[in-house]
Protein backbone atom coordinates (compact mmCIF):
# COMPACT_ATOMS: atom_id res chain seq x y z
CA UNK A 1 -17.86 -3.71 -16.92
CA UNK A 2 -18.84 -0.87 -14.68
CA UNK A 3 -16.25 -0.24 -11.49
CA UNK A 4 -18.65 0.85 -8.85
CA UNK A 5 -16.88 2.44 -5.81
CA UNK A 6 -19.03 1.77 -2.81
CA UNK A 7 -18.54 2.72 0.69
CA UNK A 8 -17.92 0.96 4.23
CA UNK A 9 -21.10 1.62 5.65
CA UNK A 10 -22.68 -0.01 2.49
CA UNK A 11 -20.27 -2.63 2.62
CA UNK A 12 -21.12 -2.82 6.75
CA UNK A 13 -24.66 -2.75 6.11
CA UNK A 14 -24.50 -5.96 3.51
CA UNK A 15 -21.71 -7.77 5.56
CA UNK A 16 -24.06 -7.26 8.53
CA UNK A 17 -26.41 -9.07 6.45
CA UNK A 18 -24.53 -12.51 5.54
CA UNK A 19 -22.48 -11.05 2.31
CA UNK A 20 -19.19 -12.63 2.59
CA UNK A 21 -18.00 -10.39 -0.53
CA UNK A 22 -19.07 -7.65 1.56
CA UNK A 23 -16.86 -8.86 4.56
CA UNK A 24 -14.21 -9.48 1.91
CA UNK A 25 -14.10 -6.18 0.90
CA UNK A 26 -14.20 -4.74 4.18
CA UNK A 27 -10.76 -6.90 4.90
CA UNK A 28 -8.98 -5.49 1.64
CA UNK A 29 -9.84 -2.19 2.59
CA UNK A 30 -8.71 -2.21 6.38
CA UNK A 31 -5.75 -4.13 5.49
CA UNK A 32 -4.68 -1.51 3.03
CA UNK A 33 -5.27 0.85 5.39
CA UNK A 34 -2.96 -1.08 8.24
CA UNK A 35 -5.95 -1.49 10.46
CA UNK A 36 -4.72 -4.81 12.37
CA UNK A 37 -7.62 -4.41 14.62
CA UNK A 38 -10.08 -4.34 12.28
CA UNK A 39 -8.73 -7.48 10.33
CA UNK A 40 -8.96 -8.90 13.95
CA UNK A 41 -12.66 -7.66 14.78
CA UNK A 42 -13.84 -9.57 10.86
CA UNK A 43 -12.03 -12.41 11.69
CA UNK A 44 -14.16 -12.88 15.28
CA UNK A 45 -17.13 -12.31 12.36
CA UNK A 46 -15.90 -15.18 10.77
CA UNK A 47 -13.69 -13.73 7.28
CA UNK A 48 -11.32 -16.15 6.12
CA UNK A 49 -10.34 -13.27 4.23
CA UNK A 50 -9.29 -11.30 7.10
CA UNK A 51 -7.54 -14.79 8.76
CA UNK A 52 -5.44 -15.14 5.60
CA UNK A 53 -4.15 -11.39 5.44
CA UNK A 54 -3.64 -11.32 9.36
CA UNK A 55 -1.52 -14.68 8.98
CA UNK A 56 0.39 -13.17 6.43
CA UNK A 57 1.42 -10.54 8.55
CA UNK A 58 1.95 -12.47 11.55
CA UNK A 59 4.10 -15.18 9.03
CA UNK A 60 6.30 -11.78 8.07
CA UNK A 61 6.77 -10.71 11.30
CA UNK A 62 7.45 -14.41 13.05
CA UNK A 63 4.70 -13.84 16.04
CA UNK A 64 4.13 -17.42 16.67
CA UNK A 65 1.94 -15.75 19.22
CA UNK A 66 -0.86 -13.65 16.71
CA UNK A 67 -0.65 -17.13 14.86
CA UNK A 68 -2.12 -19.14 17.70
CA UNK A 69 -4.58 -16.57 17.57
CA UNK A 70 -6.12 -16.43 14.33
CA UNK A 71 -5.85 -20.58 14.49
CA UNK A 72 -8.25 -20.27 17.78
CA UNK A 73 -10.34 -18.14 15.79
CA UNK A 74 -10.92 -20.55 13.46
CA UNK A 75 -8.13 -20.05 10.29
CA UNK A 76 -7.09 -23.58 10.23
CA UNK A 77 -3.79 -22.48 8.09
CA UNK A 78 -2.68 -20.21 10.81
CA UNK A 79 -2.00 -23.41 13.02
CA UNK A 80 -0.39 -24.75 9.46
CA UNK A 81 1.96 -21.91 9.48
CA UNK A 82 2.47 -21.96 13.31
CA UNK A 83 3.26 -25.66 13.17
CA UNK A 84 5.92 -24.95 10.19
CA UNK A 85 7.68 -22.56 11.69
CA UNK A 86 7.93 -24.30 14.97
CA UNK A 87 9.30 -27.67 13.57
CA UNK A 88 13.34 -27.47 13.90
CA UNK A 89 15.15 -26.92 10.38
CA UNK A 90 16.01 -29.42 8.86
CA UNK A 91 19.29 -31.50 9.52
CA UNK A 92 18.84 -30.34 13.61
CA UNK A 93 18.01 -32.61 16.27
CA UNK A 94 14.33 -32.76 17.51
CA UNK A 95 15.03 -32.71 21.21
């Protein structure tokens, strides 16, 4: 199998047009890069992808906040990962 190297404004251009392996590619590539804004920006476009690898991050860092977030923007296991780390640890009273 061939490993074709394509670029972002290719990827853009087929994202643009419904590709979701196209978005998904664009969300490897900025988080590689670091680009939290960018994950943001294809999450609002509606990657999963780019929900999953921001709620890793925020999960690493504990920002409860950036989890709310990506839940509101519609990565249902961003609220999942909110809610676990806001339940008390176990054994501690749930006042």
């Amino acid at each position: 199998m061939t490993n074709i190297n394509v670029d972002r404004e290719t990827l853009r251009e087929l994202a643009d047009e419904g590709n979701e392996t196209a978005l998904d590619r664009l969300a490897d590539l900025a988080d590689t890069a670091g680009n939290v804004e960018e994950l943001s920006e294809l999450l609002d476009e509606g990657s999963m992808r780019a929900g999953l690898l921001l709620t890793r991050r925020a999960v690493a860092t504990g920002d409860l906040r950036e989890l709310q977030r990506i839940s509101d923007a519609g990565y249902d296991e961003a609220g999942n990962e909110l809610d676990r780390l806001l339940k008390p640890p176990a054994g501690e009273p749930n006042d």
